[in-house]
Structure formats: structure tokens, C-alpha cells
C-alpha atoms as a PDB file:
ATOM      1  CA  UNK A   1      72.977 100.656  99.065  1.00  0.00           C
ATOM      2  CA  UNK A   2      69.427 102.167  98.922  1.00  0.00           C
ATOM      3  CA  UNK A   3      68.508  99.642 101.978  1.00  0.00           C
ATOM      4  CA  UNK A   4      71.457 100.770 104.191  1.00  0.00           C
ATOM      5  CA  UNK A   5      70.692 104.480 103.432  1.00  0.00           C
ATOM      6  CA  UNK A   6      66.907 104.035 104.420  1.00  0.00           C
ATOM      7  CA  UNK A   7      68.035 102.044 107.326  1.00  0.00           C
ATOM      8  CA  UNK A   8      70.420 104.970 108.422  1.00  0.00           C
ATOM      9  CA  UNK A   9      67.869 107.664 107.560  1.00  0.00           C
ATOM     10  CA  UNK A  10      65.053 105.715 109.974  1.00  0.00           C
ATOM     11  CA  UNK A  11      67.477 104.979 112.563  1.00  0.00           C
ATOM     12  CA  UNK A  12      67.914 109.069 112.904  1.00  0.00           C
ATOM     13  CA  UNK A  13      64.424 109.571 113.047  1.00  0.00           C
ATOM     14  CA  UNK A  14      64.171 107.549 115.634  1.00  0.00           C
ATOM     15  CA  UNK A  15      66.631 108.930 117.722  1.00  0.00           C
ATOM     16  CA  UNK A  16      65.249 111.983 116.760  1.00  0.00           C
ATOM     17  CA  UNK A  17      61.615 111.121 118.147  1.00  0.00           C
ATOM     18  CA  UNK A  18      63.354 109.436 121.536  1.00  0.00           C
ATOM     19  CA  UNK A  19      65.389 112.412 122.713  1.00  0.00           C
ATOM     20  CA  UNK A  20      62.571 114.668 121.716  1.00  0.00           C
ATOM     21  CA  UNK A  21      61.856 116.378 125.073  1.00  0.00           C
ATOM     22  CA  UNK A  22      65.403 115.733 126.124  1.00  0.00           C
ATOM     23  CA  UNK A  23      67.805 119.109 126.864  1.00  0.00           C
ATOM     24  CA  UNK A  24      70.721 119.841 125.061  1.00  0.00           C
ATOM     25  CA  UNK A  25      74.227 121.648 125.289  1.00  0.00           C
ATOM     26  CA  UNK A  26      74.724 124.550 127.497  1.00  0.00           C
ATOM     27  CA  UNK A  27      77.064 126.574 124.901  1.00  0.00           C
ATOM     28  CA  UNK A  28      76.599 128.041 121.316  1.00  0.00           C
ATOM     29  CA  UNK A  29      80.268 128.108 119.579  1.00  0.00           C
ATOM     30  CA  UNK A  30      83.320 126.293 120.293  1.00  0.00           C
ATOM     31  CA  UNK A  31      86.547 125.587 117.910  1.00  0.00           C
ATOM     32  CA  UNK A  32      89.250 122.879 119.145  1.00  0.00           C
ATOM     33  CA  UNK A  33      91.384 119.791 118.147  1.00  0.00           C
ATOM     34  CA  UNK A  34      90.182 116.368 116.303  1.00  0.00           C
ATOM     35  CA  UNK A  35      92.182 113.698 117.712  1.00  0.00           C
ATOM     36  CA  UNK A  36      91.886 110.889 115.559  1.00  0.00           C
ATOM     37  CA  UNK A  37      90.471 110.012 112.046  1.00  0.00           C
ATOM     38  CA  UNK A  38      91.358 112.498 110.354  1.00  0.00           C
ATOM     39  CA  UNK A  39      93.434 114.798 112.977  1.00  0.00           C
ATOM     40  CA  UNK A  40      92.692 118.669 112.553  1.00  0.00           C
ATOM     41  CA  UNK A  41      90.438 121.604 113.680  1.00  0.00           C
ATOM     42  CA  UNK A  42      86.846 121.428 114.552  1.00  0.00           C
ATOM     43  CA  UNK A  43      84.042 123.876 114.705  1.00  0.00           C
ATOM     44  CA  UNK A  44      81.073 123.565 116.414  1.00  0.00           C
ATOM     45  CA  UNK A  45      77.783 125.588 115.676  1.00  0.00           C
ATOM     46  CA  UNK A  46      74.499 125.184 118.191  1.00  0.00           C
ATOM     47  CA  UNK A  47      71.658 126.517 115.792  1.00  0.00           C
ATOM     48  CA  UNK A  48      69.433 125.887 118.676  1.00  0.00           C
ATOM     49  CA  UNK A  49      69.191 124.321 121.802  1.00  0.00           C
ATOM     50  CA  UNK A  50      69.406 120.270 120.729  1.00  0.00           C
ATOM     51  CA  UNK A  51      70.856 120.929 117.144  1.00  0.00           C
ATOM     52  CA  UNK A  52      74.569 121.865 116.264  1.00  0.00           C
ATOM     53  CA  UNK A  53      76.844 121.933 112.612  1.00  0.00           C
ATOM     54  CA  UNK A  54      79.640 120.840 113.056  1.00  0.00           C
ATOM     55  CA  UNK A  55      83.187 121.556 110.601  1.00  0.00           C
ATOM     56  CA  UNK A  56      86.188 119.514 110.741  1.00  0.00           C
ATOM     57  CA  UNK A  57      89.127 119.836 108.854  1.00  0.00           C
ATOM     58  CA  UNK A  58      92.253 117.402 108.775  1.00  0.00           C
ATOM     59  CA  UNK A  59      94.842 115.357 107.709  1.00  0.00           C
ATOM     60  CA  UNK A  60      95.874 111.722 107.515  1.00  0.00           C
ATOM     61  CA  UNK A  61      99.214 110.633 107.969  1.00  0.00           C
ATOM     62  CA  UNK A  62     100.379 107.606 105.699  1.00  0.00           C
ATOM     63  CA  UNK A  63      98.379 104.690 108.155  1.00  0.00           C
ATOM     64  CA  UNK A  64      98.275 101.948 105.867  1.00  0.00           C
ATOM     65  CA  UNK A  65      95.385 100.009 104.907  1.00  0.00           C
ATOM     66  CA  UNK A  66      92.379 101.828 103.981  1.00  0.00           C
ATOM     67  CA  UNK A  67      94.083 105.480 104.508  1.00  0.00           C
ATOM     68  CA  UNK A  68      96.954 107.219 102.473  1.00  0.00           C
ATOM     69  CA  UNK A  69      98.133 110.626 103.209  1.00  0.00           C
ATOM     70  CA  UNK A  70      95.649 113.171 101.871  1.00  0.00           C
ATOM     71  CA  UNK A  71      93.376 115.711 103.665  1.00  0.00           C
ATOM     72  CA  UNK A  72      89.518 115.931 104.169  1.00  0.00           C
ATOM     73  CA  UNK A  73      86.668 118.379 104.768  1.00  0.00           C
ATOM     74  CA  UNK A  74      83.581 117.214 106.786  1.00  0.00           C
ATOM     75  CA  UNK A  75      80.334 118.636 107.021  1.00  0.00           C
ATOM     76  CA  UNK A  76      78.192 117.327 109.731  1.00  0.00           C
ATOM     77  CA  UNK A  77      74.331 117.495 110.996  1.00  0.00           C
ATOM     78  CA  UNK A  78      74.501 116.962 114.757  1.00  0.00           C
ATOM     79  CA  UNK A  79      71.287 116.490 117.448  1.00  0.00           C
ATOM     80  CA  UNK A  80      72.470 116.424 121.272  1.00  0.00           C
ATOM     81  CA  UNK A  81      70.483 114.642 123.654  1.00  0.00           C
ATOM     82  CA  UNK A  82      71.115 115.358 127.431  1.00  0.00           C
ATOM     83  CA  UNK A  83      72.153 111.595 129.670  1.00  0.00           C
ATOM     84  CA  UNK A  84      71.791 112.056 133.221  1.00  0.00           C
ATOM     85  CA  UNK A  85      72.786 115.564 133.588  1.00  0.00           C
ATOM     86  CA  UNK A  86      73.131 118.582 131.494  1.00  0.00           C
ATOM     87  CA  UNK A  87      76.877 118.561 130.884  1.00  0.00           C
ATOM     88  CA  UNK A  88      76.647 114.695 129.103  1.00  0.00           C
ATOM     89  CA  UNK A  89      74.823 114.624 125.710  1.00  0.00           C
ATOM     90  CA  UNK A  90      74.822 111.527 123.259  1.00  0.00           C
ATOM     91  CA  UNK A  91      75.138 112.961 119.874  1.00  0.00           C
ATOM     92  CA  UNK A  92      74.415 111.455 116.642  1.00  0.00           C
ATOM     93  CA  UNK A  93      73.767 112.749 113.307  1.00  0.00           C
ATOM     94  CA  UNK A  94      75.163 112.495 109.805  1.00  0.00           C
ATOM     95  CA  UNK A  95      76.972 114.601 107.363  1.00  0.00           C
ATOM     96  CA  UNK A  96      79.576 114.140 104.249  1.00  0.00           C
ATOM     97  CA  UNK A  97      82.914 114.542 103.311  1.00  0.00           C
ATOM     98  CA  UNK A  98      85.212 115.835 100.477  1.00  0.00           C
ATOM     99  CA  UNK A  99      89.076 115.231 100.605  1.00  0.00           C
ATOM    100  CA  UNK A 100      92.195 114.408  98.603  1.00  0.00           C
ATOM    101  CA  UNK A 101      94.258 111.346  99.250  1.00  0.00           C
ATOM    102  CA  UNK A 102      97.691 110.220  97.389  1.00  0.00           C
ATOM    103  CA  UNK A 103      95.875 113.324  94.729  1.00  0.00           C
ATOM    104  CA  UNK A 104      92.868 110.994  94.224  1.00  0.00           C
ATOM    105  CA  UNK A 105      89.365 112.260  94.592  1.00  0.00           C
ATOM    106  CA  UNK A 106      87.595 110.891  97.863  1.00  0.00           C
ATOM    107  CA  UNK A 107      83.949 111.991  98.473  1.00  0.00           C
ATOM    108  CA  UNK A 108      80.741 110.073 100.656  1.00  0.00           C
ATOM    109  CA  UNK A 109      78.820 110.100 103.201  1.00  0.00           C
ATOM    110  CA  UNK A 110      79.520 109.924 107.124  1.00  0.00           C
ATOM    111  CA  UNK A 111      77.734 109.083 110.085  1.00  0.00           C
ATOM    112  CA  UNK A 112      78.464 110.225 113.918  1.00  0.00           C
ATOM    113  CA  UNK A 113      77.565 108.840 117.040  1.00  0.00           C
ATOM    114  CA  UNK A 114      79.361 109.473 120.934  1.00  0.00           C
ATOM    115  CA  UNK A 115      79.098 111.284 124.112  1.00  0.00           C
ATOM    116  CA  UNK A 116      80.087 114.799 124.825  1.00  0.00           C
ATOM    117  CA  UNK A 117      80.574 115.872 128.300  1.00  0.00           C
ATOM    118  CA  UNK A 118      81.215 119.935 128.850  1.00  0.00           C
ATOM    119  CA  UNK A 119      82.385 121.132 131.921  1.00  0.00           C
ATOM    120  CA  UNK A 120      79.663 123.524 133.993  1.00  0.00           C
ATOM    121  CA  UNK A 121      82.296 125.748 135.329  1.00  0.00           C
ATOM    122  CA  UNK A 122      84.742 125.731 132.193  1.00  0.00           C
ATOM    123  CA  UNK A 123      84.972 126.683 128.283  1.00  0.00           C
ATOM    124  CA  UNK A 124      85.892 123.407 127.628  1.00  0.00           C
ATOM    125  CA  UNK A 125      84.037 120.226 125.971  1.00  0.00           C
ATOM    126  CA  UNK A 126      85.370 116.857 124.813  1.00  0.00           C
ATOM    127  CA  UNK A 127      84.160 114.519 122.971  1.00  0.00           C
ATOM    128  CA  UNK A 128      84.129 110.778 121.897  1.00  0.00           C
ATOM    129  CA  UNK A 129      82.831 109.595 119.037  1.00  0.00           C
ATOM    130  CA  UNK A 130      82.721 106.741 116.322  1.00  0.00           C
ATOM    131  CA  UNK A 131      82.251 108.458 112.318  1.00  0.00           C
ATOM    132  CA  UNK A 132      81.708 105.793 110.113  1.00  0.00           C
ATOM    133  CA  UNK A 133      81.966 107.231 106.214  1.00  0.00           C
ATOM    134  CA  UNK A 134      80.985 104.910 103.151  1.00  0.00           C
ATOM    135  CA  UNK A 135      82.030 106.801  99.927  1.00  0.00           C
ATOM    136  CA  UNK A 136      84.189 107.260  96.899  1.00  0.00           C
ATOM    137  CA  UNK A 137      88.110 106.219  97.266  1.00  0.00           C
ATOM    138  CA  UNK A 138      90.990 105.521  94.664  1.00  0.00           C
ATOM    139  CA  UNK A 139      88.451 105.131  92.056  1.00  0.00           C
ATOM    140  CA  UNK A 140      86.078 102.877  94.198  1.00  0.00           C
ATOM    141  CA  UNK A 141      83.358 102.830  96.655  1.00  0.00           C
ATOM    142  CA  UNK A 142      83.969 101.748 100.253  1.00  0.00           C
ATOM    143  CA  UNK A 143      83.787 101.977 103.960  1.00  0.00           C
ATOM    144  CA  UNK A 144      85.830 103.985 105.668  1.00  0.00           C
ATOM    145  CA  UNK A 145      85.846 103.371 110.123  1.00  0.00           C
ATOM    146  CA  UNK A 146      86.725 106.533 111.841  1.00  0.00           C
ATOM    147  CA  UNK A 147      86.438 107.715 115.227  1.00  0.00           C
ATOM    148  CA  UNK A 148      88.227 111.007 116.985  1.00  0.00           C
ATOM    149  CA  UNK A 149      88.606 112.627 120.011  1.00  0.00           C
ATOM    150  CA  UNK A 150      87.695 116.333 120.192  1.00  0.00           C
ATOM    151  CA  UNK A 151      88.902 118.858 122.145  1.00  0.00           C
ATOM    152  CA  UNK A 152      87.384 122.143 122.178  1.00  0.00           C
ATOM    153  CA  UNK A 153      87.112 125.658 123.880  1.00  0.00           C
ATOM    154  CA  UNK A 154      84.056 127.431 124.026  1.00  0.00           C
ATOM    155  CA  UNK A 155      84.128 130.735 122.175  1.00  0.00           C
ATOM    156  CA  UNK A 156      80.154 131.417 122.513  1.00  0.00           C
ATOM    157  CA  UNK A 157      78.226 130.799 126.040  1.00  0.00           C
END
């Protein structure tokens, strides 16, 4: 587990170090709709021009497998990388999660990676993106896949 954590923690610095000089979203707030895993609200925070928190909050429905019906809060670190042209960033980042599931405990890390194109004449963004979690579940650790697709309006220019 230490491995896979260093791995992860390099990985970002990488990135990091790559999209150094590269620009960044064109908007400071927006709050929409996670489509996906989980389904709920997100909020989006730029802190400046290439780094963004970002606040989801949702449910899961009872999907079988890995998920039971619960809830779950996520807190995540965000960098933004401009691809091509200023309204298409790749974002990746990390963050962690806290939620209740069938009234067991869940709580672990997550990982996000994706595109996120806003339009240049519109408050709206959407994105696409993968968020892996590895964490505690039903009295056990495990990986958790996740991925959503977010719909937001832009409250801040």
C-alpha cells in the first residue's frame, strides 16, 4: 500500500511539472450535477488560475456489487492543464472521501483524472472523468472504480 501511494504521489508531481507553463480554466466558481458514481451536486472552486477544490456530494442507488445504497462526501485537490485550446483542460488530482453505506462506515482515498471542456460564450462546463477511490468499506479495505459526468453552471467569471 505504501508503494501504490508513492507511485500515485510521483505520478502527480509529474503531471504537475509537465503542465507547468500550461493555462488553465477561464472561470472561478461553478455548482452543477454529478452524473455517475456517486450522483449529486458538485462545487467547483479555482483558487488560482491552474488549481481548483472541488465538493461533491451524492448518493448511490442499490447497484450491486461493490456499492449498496448509502451517501458520500468528497473532497478533491484538482490542477487543470489547458489541451489545444483554452476551453479543454485535462484535470487530475486527488482527494478523499467520507460516506455511509447500508449504515456502515466508508472512508479512503480517491483519485481524478478527465477532460473538461467550458464553453467560451456560455456559463456552462462539463466534464468527464474516471475517480478511482481505494478505502475503508463494510469493515474492509478495497477499491472502489468510479467515474461521473458533471454538469455545471458558472456562478463566478
Amino acid at each position: 500500500m505504501k508503494n501504490a501511494a508513492l507511485v500515485a504521489v510521483l505520478l502527480l508531481l509529474l503531471l504537475q511539472i509537465t503542465f507547468q507553463n500550461a493555462h488553465a480554466q477561464n472561470y472561478n466558481a461553478a455548482v452543477g450535477v454529478n452524473l455517475g458514481v456517486p450522483a449529486g451536486i458538485t462545487y467547483k472552486q479555482f483558487l488560482n488560475d491552474r488549481f481548483a477544490l472541488e465538493v461533491i456530494g451524492g448518493f448511490y442507488g442499490d447497484l450491486g456489487g461493490a456499492y449498496a445504497k448509502g451517501f458520500e462526501g468528497i473532497v478533491l485537490a484538482e490542477w487543470h492543464a489547458e489541451i489545444f485550446t483554452p476551453e479543454l483542460n485535462f484535470i487530475y488530482g486527488a482527494g478523499g472521501h467520507i460516506g455511509s453505506y447500508d449504515g456502515g462506515l466508508s472512508l479512503g482515498g480517491d483519485v481524478v483524472f478527465g477532460l473538461e471542456y467550458t464553453f467560451g460564450n456560455a456559463p456552462i462546463s462539463f466534464s468527464f472523468c474516471a475517480k478511482p477511490a481505494y478505502g475503508w468499506l463494510d469493515n474492509g479495505l478495497g477499491f472502489l472504480p468510479g467515474g461521473s459526468f458533471g454538469l455545471r453552471y458558472i456562478i463566478s467569471q
